[in-house]
Protein backbone atom coordinates (compact mmCIF):
# COMPACT_ATOMS: atom_id res chain seq x y z
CA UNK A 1 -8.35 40.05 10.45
CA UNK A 2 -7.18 39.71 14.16
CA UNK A 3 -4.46 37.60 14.86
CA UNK A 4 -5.96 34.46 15.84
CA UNK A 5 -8.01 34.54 12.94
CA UNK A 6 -4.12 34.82 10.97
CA UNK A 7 -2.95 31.85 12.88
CA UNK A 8 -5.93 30.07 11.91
CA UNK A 9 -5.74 30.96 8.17
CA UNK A 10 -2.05 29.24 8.07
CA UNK A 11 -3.67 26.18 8.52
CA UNK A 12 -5.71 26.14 5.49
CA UNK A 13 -2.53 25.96 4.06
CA UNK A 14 -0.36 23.34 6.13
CA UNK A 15 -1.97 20.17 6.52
CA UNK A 16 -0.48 17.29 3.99
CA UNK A 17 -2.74 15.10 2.52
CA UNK A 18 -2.13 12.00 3.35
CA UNK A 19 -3.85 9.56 1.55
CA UNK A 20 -3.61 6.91 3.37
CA UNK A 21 -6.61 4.02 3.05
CA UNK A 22 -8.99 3.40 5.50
CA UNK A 23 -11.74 0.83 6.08
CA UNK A 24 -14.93 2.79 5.40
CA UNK A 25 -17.92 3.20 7.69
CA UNK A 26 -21.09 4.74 7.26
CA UNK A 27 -21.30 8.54 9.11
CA UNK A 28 -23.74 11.35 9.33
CA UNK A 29 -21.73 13.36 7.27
CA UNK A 30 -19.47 12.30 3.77
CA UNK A 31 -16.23 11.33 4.58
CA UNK A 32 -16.95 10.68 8.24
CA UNK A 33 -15.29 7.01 7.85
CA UNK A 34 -14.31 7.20 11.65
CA UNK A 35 -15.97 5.18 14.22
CA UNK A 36 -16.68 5.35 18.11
CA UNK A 37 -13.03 4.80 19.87
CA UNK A 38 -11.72 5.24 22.92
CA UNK A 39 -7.44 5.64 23.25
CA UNK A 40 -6.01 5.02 26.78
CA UNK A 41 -2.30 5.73 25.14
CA UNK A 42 -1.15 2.09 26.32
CA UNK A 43 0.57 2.44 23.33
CA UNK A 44 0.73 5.01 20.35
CA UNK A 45 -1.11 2.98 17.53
CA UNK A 46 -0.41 3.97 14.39
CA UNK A 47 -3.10 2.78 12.82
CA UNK A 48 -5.61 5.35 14.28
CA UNK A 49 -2.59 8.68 14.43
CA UNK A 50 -0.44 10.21 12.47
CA UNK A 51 2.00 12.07 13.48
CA UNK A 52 3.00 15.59 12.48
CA UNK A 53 6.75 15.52 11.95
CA UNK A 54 9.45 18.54 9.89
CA UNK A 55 7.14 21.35 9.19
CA UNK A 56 5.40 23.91 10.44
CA UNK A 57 1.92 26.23 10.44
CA UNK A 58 3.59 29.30 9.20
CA UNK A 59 5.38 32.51 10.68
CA UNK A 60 3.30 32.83 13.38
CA UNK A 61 4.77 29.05 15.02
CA UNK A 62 7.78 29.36 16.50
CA UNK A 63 8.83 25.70 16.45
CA UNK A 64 8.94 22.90 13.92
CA UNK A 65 6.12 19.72 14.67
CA UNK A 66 8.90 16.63 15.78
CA UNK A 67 7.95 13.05 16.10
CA UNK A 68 10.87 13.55 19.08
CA UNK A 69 8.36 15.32 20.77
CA UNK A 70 5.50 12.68 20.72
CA UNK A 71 6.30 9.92 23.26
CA UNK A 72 3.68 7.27 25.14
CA UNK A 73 4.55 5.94 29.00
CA UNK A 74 2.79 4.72 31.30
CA UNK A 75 -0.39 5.05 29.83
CA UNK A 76 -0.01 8.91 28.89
CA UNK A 77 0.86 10.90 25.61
CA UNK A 78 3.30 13.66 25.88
CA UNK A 79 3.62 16.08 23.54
CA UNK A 80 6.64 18.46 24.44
CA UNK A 81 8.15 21.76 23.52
CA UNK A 82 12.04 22.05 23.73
CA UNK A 83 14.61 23.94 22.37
CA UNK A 84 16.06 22.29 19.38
CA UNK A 85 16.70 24.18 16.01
CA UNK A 86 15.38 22.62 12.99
CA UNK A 87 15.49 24.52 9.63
CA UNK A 88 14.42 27.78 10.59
CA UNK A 89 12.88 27.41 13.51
CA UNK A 90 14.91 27.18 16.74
CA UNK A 91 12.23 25.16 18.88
CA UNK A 92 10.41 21.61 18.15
CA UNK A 93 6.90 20.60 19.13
CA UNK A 94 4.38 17.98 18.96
CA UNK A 95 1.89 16.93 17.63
CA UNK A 96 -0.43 13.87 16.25
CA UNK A 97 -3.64 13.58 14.03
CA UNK A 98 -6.19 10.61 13.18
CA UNK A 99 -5.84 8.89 10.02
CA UNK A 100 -9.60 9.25 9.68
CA UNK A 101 -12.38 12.17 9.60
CA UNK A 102 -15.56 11.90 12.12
CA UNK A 103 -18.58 13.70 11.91
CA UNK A 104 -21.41 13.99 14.68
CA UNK A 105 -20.96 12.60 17.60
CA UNK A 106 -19.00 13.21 21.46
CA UNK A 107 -15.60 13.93 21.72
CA UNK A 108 -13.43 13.53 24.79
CA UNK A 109 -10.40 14.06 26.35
CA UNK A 110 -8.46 14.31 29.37
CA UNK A 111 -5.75 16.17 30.21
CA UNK A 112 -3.04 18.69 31.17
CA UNK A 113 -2.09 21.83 29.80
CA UNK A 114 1.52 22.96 28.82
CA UNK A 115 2.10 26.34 31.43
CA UNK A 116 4.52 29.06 30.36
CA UNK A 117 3.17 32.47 28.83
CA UNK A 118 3.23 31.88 24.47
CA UNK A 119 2.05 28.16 24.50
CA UNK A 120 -0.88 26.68 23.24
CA UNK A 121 -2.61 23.32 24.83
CA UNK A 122 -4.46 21.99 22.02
CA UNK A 123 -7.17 19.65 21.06
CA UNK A 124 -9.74 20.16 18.28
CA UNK A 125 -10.79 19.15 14.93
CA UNK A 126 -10.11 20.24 11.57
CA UNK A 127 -10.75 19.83 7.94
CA UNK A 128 -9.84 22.10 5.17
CA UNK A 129 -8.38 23.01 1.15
CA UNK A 130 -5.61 20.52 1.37
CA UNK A 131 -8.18 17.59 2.24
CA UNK A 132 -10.79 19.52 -0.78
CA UNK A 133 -12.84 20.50 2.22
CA UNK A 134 -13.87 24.27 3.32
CA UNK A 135 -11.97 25.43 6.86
CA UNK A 136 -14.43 23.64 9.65
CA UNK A 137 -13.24 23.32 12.77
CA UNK A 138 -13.98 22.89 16.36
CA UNK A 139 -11.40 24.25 19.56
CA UNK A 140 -10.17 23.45 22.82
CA UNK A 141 -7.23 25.62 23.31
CA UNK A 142 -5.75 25.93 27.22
CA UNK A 143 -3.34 29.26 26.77
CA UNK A 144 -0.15 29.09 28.80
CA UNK A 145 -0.98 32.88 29.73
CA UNK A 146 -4.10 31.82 32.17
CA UNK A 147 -4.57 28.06 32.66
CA UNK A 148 -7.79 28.89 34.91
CA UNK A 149 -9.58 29.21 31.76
CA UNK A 150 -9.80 27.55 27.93
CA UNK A 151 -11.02 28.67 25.16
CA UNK A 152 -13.30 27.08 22.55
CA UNK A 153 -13.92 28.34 19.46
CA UNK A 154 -15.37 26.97 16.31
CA UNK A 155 -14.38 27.70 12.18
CA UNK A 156 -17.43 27.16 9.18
CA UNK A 157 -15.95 27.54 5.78
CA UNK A 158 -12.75 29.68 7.30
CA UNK A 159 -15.21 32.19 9.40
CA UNK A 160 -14.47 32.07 13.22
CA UNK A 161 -14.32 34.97 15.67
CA UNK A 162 -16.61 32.63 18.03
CA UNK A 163 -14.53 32.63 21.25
CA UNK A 164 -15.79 31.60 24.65
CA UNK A 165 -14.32 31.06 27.49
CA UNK A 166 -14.61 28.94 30.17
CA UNK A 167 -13.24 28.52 33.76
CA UNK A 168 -10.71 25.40 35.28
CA UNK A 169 -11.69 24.92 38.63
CA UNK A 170 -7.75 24.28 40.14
CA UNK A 171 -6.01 24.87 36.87
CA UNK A 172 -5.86 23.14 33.40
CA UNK A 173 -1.93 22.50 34.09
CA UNK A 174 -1.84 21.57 37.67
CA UNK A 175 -4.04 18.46 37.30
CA UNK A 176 -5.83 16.47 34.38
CA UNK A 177 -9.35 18.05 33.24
CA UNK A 178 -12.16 16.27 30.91
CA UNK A 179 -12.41 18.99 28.08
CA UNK A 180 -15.43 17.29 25.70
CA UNK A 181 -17.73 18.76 22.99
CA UNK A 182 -20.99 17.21 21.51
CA UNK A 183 -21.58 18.16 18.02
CA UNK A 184 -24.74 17.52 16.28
CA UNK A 185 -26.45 18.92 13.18
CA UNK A 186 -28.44 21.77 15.15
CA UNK A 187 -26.57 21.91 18.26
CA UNK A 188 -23.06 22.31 20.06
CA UNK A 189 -21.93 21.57 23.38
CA UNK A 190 -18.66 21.93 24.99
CA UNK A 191 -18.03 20.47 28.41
CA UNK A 192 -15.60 21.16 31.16
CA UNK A 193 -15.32 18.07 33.91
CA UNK A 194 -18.85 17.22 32.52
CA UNK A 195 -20.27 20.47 33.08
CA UNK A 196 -21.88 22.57 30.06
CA UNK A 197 -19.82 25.68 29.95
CA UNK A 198 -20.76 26.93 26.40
CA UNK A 199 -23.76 26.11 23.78
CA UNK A 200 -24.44 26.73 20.24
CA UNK A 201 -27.48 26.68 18.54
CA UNK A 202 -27.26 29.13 15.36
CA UNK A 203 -26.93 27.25 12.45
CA UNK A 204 -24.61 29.25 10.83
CA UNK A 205 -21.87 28.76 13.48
CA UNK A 206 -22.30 25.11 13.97
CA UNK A 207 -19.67 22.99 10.94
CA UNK A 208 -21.17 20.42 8.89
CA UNK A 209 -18.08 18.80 7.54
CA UNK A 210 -16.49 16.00 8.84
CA UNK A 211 -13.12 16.32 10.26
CA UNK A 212 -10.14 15.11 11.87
CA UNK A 213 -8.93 15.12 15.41
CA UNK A 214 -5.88 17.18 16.41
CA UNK A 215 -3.71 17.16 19.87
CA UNK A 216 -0.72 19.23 19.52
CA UNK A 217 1.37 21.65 21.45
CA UNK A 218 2.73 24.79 19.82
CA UNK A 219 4.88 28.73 20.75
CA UNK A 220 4.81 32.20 19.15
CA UNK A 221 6.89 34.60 19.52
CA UNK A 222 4.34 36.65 17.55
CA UNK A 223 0.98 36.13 18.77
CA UNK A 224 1.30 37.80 22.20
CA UNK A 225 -1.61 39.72 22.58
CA UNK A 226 -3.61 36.46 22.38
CA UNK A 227 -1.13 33.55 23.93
CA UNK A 228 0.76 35.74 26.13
CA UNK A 229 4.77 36.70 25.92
CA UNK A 230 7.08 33.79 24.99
CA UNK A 231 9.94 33.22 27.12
CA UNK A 232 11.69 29.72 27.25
CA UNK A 233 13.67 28.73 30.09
CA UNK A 234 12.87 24.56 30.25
CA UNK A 235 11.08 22.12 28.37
CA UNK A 236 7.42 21.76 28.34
CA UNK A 237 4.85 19.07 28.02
CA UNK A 238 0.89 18.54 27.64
CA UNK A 239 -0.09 15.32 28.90
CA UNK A 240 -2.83 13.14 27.23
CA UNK A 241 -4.64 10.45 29.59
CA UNK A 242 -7.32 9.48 27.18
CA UNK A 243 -9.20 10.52 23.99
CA UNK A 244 -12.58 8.44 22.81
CA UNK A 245 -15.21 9.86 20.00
CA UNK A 246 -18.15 7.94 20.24
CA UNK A 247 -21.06 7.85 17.32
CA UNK A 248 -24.15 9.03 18.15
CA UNK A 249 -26.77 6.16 18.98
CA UNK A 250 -23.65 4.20 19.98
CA UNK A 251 -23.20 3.00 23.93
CA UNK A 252 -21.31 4.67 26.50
CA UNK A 253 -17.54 3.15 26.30
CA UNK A 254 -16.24 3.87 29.50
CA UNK A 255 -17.72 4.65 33.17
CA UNK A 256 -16.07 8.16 33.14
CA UNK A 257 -17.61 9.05 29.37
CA UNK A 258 -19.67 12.11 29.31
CA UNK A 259 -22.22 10.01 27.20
CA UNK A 260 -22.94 7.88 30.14
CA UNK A 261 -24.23 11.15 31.68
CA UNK A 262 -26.37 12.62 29.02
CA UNK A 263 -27.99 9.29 28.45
C-alpha cells in the first residue's frame, strides 16, 4: 500500500454521518439528491455546506479541521492553515462539505492553491462506509511541493493508484485556475482552464456512486515523499472564487462554465 493510498484509507474511516434532511431530487445515480448549483461565496450558506470542525483524518494529518479556518470576504472562501494546537494536533485547517451527494454531471471550480512544501490544495468528491457507501471518489489535489502541476486521481470501491498529472500554466498558487471534471457513466474528463488534460474511459476506473463535494486544506509531517517536507513558518490559505455542479441535460449557469463550451 503506498502512502497516498494510506492517507486515502483514513478516510473511509473519518467522515461523520450527518444526517441531516434534504429536499430530494431525482439523479442518475441513488442518493444523488443534489442539483445543478453554482456558489460565488457571497456568503457561506449553510444550507448547501457543512463544515468540518474538531477532528481529524488520522496520523498521517498534521492539523485538526477548524471552523476558525473557514471564513467568506469579498466574494472568496478561505480555507487556512495556522499554527494552533488542538488536542493532539498542534496545527488547525479547513475545510467544508455539501450537505448533499451528486452523481453525473460537471463540476467546477476556481481557485488558488495553498504554497509551502507538505500542504495539500484540495477539491474532490467522496462517498464511503460511514455514509453505507463503498470508497468512490474523484481528485483535484494542487501539492504545495510543485504548484506548476495537480494531480487528479480517482477511488472505485477503495481501489485508486490512478494518478495523473497535469501542468498550471503560471502556477496554481500565484493566480486563480478553473480545475473541472465531467463525470459520466462511461467517461471521465478533467479540465485545466477548460482544457482536457486527462481522460478516462475504462469502466472499471470510472465511480458509479454518488458523492459529496469536498474543499479542504490539509499538512503532514508524514507523507513527504508524496506532498513534499513540512516546514511552517506563516499561515496559509487556499482561496475559493466559485464552485457550480451542473446536471447533465441542464443549461450552462454562467458565461465562464465549462458546459457552455462543450455544448
Amino acid at each position: 500500500m503506498t502512502k497516498k493510498t494510506t492517507a486515502h484509507a483514513y478516510r473511509l474511516a473519518l467522515f461523520t454521518t450527518l444526517g441531516i434532511a434534504l429536499s430530494s431530487t431525482a439523479g442518475a445515480q441513488p442518493n444523488a439528491s443534489g442539483k445543478s448549483f453554482v456558489d460565488n461565496f457571497d456568503r457561506l450558506d449553510s444550507g448547501l455546506w457543512y463544515v468540518s470542525d474538531g477532528w481529524n483524518n488520522g496520523p498521517h494529518q498534521n492539523c485538526t479541521w477548524s471552523k476558525t479556518q473557514v471564513t467568506v470576504s469579498n466574494g472568496v472562501l478561505e480555507l487556512g492553515f495556522d499554527k494552533r494546537r488542538i488536542g493532539e494536533r498542534e496545527y488547525v485547517c479547513g475545510e467544508i462539505q455539501t450537505r448533499s451527494r451528486f452523481g453525473y454531471g460537471t463540476y467546477e471550480v476556481r481557485m488558488k492553491s495553498a504554497e509551502p512544501p507538505g500542504l495539500n490544495s484540495a477539491f474532490f468528491t467522496y462517498i464511503g462506509p460511514t455514509d453505507k457507501k463503498p470508497h468512490d471518489e474523484i481528485d483535484f489535489e494542487v501539492l504545495g511541493k510543485d504548484t506548476s502541476q495537480v494531480q487528479v486521481n480517482q477511488y472505485i470501491s477503495g481501489k485508486g493508484g490512478n494518478e495523473a498529472l497535469a501542468d498550471v500554466p503560471g502556477g496554481a498558487s500565484t493566480a486563480f485556475n478553473d480545475y473541472a471534471f465531467v463525470w459520466e457513466k462511461e467517461r471521465l474528463r478533467y479540465f485545466v482552464n477548460g482544457e482536457l488534460v486527462h481522460e478516462v474511459t475504462d469502466p472499471t476506473k470510472i465511480p458509479t456512486n454518488a458523492q459529496k463535494i469536498f474543499l479542504s486544506l490539509w499538512g503532514t509531517d508524514t507523507l513527504t515523499n508524496w506532498m513534499g517536507p513540512f516546514s511552517f513558518s506563516s499561515p496559509s490559505r487556499m482561496q475559493v472564487d466559485r464552485l457550480a455542479f451542473t446536471a447533465p441535460g441542464d443549461a450552462c449557469q454562467f458565461d465562464q462554465s465549462l458546459v457552455c463550451k462543450l455544448k
